[in-house]
PDB file of N, CA and C in Angstrom:
ATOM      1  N   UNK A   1      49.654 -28.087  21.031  1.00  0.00           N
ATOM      2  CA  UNK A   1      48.819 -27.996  22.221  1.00  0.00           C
ATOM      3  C   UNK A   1      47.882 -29.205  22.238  1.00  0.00           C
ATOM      4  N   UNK A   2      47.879 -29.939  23.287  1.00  0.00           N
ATOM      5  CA  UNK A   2      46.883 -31.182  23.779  1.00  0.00           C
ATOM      6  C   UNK A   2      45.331 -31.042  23.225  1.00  0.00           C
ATOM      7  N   UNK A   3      44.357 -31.819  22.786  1.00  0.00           N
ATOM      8  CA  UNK A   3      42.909 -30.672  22.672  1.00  0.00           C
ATOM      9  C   UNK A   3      42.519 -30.675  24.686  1.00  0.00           C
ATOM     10  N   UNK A   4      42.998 -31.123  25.312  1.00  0.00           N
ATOM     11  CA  UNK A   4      42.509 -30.740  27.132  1.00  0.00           C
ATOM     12  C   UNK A   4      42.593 -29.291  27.107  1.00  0.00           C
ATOM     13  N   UNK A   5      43.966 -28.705  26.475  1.00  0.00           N
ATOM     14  CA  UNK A   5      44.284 -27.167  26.655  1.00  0.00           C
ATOM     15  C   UNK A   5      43.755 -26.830  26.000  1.00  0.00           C
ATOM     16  N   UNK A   6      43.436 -26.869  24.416  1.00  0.00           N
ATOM     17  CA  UNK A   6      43.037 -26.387  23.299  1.00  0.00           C
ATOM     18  C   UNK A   6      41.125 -26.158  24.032  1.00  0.00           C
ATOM     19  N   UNK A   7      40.851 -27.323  24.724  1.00  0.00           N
ATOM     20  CA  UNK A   7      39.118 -26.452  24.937  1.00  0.00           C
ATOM     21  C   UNK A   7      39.108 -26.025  26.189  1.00  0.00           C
ATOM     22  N   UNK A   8      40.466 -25.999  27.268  1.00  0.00           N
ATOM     23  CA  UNK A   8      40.671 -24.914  28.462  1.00  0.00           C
ATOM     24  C   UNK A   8      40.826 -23.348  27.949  1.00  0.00           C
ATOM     25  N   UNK A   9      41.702 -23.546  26.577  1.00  0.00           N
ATOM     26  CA  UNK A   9      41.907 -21.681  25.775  1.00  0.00           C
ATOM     27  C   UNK A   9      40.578 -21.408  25.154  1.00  0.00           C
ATOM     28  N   UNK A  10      39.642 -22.346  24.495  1.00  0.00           N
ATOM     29  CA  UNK A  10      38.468 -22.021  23.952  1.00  0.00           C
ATOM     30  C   UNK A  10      37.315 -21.651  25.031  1.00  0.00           C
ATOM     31  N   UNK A  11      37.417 -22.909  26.042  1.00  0.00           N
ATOM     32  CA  UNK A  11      36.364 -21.919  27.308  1.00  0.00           C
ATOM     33  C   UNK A  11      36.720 -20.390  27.398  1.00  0.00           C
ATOM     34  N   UNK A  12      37.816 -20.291  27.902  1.00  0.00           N
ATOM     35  CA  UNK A  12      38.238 -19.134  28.674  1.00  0.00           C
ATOM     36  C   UNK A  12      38.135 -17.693  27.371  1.00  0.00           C
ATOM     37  N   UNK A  13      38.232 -18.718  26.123  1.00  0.00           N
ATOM     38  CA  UNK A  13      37.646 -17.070  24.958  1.00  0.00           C
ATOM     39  C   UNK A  13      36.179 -16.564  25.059  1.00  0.00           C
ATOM     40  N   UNK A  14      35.270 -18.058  25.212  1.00  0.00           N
ATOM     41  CA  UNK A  14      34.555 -18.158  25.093  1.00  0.00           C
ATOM     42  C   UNK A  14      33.886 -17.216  26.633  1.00  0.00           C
ATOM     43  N   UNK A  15      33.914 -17.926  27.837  1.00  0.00           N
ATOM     44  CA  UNK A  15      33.290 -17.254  29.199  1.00  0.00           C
ATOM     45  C   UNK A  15      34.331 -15.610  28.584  1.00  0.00           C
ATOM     46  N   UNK A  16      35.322 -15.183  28.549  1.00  0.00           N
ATOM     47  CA  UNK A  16      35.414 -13.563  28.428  1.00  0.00           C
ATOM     48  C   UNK A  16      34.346 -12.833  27.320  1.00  0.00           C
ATOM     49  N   UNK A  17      34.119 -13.764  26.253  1.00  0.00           N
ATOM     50  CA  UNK A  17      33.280 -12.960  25.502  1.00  0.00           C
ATOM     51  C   UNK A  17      32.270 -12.382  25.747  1.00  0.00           C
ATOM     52  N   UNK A  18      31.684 -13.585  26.514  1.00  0.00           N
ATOM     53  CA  UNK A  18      30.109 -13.614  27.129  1.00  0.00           C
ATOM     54  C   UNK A  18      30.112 -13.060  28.147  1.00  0.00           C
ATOM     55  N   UNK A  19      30.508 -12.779  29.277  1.00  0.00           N
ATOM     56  CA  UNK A  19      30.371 -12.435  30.684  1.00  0.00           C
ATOM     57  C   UNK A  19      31.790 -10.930  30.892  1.00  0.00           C
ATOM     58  N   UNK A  20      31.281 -10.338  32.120  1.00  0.00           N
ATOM     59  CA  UNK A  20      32.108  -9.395  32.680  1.00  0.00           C
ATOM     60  C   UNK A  20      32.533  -9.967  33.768  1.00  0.00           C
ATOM     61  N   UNK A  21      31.493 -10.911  34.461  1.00  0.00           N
ATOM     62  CA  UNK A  21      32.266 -10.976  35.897  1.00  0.00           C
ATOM     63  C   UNK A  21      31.957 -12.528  36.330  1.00  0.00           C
ATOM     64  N   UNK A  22      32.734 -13.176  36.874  1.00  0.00           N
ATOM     65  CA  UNK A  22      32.659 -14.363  37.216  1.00  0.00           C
ATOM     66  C   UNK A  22      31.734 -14.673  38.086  1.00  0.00           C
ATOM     67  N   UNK A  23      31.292 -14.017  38.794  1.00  0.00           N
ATOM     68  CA  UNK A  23      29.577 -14.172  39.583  1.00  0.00           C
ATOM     69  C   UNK A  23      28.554 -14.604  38.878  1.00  0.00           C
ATOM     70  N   UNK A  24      28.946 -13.704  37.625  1.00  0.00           N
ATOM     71  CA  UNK A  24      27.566 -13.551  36.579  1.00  0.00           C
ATOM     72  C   UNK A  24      27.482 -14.869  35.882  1.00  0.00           C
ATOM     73  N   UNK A  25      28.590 -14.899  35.630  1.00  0.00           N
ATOM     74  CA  UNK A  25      28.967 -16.497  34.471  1.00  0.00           C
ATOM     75  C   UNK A  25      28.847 -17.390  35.653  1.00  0.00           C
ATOM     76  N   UNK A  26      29.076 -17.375  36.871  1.00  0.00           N
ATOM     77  CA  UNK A  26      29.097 -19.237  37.721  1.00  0.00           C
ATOM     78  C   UNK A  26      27.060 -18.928  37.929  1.00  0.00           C
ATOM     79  N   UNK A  27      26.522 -17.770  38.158  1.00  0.00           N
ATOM     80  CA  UNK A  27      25.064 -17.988  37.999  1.00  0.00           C
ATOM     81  C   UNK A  27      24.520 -18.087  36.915  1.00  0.00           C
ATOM     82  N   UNK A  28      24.537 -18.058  35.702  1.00  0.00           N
ATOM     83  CA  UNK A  28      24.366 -18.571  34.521  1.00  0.00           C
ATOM     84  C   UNK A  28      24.794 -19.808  34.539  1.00  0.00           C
ATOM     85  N   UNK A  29      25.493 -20.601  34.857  1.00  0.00           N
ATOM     86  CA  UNK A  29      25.773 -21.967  34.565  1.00  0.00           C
ATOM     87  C   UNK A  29      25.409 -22.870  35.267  1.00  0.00           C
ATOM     88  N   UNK A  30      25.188 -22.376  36.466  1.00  0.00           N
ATOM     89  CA  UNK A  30      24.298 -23.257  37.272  1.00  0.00           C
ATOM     90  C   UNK A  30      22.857 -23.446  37.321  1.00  0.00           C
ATOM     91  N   UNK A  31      23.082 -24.057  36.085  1.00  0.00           N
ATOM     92  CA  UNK A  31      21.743 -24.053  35.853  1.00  0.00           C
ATOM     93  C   UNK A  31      20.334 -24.715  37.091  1.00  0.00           C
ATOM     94  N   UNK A  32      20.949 -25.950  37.931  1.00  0.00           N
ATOM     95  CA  UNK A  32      20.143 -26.584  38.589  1.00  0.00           C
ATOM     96  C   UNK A  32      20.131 -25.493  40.241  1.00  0.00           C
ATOM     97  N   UNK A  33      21.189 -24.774  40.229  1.00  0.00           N
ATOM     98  CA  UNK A  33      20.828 -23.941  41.366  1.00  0.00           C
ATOM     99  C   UNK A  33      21.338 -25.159  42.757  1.00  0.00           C
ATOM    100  N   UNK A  34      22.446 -25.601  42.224  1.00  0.00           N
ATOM    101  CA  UNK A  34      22.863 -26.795  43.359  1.00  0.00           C
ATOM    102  C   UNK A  34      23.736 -26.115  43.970  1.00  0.00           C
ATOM    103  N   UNK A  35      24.815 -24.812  43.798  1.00  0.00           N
ATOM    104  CA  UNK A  35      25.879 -24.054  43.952  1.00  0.00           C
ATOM    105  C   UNK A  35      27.315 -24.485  43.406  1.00  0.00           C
ATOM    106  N   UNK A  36      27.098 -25.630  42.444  1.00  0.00           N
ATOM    107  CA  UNK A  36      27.957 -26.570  41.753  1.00  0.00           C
ATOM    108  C   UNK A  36      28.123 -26.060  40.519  1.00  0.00           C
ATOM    109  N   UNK A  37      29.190 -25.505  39.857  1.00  0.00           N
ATOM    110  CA  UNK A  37      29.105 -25.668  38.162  1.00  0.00           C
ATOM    111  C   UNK A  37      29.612 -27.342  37.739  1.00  0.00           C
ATOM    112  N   UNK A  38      29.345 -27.997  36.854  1.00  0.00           N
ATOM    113  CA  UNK A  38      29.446 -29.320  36.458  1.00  0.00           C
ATOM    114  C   UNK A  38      29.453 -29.130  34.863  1.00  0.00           C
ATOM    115  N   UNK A  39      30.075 -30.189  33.767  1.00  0.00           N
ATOM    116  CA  UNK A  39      30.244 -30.175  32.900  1.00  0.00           C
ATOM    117  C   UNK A  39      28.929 -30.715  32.064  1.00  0.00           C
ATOM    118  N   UNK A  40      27.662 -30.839  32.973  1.00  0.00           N
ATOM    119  CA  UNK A  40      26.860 -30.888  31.943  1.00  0.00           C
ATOM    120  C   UNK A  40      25.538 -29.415  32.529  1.00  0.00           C
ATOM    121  N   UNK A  41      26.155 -28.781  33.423  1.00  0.00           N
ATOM    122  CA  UNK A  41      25.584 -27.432  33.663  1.00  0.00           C
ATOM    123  C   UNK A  41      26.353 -26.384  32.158  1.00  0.00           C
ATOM    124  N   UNK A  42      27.656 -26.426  31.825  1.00  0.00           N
ATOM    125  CA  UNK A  42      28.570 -26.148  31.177  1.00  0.00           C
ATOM    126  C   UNK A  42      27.792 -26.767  29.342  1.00  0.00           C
ATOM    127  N   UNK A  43      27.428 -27.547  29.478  1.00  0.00           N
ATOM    128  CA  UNK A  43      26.762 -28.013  27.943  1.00  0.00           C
ATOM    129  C   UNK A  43      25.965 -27.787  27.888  1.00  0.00           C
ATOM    130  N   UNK A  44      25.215 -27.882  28.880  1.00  0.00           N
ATOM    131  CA  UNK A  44      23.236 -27.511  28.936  1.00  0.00           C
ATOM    132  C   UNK A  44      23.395 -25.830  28.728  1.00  0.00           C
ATOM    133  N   UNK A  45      24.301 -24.969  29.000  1.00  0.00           N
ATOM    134  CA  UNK A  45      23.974 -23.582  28.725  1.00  0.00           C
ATOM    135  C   UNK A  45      24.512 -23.464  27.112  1.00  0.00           C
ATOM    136  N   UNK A  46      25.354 -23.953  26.755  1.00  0.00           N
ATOM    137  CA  UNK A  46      25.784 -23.711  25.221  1.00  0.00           C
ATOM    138  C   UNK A  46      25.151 -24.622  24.554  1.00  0.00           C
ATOM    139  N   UNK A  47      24.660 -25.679  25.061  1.00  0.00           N
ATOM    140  CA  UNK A  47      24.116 -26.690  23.650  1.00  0.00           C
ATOM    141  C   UNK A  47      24.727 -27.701  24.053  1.00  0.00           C
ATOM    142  N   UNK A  48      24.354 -28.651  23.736  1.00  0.00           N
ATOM    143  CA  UNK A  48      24.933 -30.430  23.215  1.00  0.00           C
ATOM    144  C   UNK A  48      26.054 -30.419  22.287  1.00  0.00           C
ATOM    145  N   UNK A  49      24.945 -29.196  21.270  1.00  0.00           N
ATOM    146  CA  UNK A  49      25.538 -29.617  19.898  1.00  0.00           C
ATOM    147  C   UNK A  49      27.197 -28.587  19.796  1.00  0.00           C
ATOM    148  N   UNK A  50      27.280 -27.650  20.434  1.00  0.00           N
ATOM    149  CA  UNK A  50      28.860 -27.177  20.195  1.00  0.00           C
ATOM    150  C   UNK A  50      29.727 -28.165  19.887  1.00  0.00           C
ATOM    151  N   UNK A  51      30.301 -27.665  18.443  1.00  0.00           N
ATOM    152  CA  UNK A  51      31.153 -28.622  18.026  1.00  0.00           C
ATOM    153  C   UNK A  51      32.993 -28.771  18.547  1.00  0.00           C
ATOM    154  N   UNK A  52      32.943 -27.187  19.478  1.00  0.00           N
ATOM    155  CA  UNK A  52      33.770 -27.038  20.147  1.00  0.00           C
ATOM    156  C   UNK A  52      34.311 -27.438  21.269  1.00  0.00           C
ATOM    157  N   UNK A  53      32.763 -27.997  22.235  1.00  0.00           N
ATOM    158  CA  UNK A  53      32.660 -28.209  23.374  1.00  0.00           C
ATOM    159  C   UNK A  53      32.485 -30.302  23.616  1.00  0.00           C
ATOM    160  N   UNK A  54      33.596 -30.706  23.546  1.00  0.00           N
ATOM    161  CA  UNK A  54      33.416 -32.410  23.799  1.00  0.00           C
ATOM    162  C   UNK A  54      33.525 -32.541  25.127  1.00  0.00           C
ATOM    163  N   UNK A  55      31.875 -33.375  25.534  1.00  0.00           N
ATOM    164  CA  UNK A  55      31.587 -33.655  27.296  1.00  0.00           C
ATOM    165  C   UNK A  55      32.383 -34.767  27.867  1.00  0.00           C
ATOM    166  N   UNK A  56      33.175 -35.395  26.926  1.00  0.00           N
ATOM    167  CA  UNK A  56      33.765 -36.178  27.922  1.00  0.00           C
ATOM    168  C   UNK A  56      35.259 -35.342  28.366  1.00  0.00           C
ATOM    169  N   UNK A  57      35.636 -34.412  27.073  1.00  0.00           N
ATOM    170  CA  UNK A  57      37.373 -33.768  27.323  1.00  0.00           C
ATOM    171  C   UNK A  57      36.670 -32.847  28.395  1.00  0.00           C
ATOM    172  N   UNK A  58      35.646 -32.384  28.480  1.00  0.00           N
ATOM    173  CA  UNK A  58      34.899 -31.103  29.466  1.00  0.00           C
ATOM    174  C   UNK A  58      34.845 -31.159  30.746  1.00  0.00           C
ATOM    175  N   UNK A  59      34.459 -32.614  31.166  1.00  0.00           N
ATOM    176  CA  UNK A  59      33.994 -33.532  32.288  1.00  0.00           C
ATOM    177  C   UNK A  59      35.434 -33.734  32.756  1.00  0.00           C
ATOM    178  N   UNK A  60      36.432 -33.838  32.052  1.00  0.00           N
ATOM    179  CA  UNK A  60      38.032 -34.275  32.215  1.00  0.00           C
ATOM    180  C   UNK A  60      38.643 -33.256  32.827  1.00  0.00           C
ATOM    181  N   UNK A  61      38.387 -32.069  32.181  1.00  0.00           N
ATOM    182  CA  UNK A  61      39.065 -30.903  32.515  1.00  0.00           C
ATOM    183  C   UNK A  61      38.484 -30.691  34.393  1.00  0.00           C
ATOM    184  N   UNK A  62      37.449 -30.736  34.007  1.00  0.00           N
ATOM    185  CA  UNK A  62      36.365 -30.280  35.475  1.00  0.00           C
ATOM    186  C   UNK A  62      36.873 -31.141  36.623  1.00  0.00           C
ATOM    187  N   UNK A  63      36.882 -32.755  36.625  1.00  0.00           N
ATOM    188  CA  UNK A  63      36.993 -33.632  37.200  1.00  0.00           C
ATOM    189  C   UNK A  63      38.901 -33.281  37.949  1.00  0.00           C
ATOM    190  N   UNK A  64      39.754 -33.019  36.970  1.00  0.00           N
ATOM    191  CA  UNK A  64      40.854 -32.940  37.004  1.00  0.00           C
ATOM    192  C   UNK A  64      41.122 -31.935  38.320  1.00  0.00           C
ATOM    193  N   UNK A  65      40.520 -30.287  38.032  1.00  0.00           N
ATOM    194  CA  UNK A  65      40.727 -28.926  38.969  1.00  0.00           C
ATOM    195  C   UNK A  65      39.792 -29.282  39.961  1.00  0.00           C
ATOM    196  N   UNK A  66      39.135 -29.944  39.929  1.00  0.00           N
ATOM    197  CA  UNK A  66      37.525 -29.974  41.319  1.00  0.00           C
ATOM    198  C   UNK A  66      38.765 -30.751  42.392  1.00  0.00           C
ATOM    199  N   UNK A  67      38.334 -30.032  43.719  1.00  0.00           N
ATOM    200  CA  UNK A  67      39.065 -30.493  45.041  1.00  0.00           C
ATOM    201  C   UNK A  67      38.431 -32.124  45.334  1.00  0.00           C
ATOM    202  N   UNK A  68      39.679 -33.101  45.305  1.00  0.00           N
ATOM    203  CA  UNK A  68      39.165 -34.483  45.260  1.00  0.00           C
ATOM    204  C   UNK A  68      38.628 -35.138  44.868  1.00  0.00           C
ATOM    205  N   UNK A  69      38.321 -35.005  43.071  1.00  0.00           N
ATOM    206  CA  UNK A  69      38.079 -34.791  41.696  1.00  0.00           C
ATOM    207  C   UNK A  69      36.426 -35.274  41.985  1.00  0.00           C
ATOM    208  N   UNK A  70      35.691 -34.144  42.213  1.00  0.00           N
ATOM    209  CA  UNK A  70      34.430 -34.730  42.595  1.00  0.00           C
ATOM    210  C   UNK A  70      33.787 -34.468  41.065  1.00  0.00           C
ATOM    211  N   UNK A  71      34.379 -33.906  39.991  1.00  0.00           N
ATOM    212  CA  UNK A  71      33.366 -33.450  38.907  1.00  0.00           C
ATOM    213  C   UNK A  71      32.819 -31.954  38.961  1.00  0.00           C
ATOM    214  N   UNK A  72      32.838 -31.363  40.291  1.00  0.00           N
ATOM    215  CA  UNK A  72      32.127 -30.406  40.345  1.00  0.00           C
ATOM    216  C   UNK A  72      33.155 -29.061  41.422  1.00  0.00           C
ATOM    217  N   UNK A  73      32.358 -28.176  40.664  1.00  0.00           N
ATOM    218  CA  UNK A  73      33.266 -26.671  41.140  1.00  0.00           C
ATOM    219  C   UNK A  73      31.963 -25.740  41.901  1.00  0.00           C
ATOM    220  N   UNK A  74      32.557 -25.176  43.118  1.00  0.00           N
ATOM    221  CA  UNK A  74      31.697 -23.917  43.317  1.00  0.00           C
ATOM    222  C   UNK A  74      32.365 -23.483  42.965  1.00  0.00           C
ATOM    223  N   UNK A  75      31.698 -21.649  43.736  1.00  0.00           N
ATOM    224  CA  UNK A  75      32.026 -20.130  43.301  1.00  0.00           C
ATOM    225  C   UNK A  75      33.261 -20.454  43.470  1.00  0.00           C
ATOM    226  N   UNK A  76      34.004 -20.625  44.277  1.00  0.00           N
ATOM    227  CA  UNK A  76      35.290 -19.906  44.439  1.00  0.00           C
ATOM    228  C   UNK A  76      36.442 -20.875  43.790  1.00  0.00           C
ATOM    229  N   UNK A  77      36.299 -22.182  43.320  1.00  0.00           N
ATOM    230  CA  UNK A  77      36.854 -23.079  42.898  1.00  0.00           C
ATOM    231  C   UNK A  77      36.626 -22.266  41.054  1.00  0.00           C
ATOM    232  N   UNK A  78      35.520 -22.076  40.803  1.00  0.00           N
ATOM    233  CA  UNK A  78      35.266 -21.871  39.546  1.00  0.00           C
ATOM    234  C   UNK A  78      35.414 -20.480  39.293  1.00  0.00           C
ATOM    235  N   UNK A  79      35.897 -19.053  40.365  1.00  0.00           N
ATOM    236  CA  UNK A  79      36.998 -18.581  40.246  1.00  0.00           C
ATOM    237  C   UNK A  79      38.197 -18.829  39.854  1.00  0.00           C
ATOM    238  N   UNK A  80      38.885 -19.586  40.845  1.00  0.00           N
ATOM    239  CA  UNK A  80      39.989 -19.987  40.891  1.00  0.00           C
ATOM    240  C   UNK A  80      40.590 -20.356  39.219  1.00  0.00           C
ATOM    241  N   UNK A  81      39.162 -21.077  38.619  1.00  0.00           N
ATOM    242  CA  UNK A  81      40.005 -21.629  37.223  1.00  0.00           C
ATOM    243  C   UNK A  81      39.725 -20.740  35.985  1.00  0.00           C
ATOM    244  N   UNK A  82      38.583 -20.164  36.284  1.00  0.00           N
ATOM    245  CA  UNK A  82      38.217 -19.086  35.270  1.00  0.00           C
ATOM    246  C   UNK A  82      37.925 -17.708  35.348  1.00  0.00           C
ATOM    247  N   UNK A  83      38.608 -16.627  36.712  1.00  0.00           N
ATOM    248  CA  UNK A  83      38.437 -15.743  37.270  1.00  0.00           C
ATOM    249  C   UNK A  83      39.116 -15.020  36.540  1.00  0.00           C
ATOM    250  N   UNK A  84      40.503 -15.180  36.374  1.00  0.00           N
ATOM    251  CA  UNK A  84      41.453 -14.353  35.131  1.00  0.00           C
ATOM    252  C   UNK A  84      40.859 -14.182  34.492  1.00  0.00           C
ATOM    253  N   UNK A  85      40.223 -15.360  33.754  1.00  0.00           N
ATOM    254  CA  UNK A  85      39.978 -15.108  31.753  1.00  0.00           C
ATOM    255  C   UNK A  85      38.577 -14.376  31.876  1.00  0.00           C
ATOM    256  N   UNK A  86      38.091 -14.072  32.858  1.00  0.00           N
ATOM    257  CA  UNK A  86      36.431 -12.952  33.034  1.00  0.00           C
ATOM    258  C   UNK A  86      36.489 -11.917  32.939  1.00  0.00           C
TER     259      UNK A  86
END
């Protein structure tokens, strides 16, 4: 497995552990209250320091699924990629 997938399977252990519902987890992560989750909304709630979590493979993943790779996901985009695994 690529590490791109390897920290797409570790998010998705990670957001089911923590959260019940994907509402709950995209308002927890937004941290700035822009209606955007972003990969440094995504580090700023776990830490810098997760040794699990690398901001540039994070920023990659994000940049990749965001509509017209803006970097950034709303609600329903950030459904879309992490609604299953909630």
């Amino acid at each position: 497995m690529n590490k791109l997938k390897t920290l797409d399977h570790h998010l998705r252990r990670l957001f089911a552990s923590r959260w019940v519902s994907a509402r709950k987890a995209f308002l927890d992560l937004d941290m700035d209250r822009d209606g955007y989750i972003t990969a440094l909304d995504i580090i700023g709630f776990f830490g810098g320091g997760s040794r699990f979590i690398d901001f540039n493979d994070l920023a990659k993943i994000i940049h990749d699924i965001s509509p017209q790779q803006s970097g950034k996901l709303n609600y329903f985009e950030f459904c879309k990629w992490m609604g299953s695994a909630i």
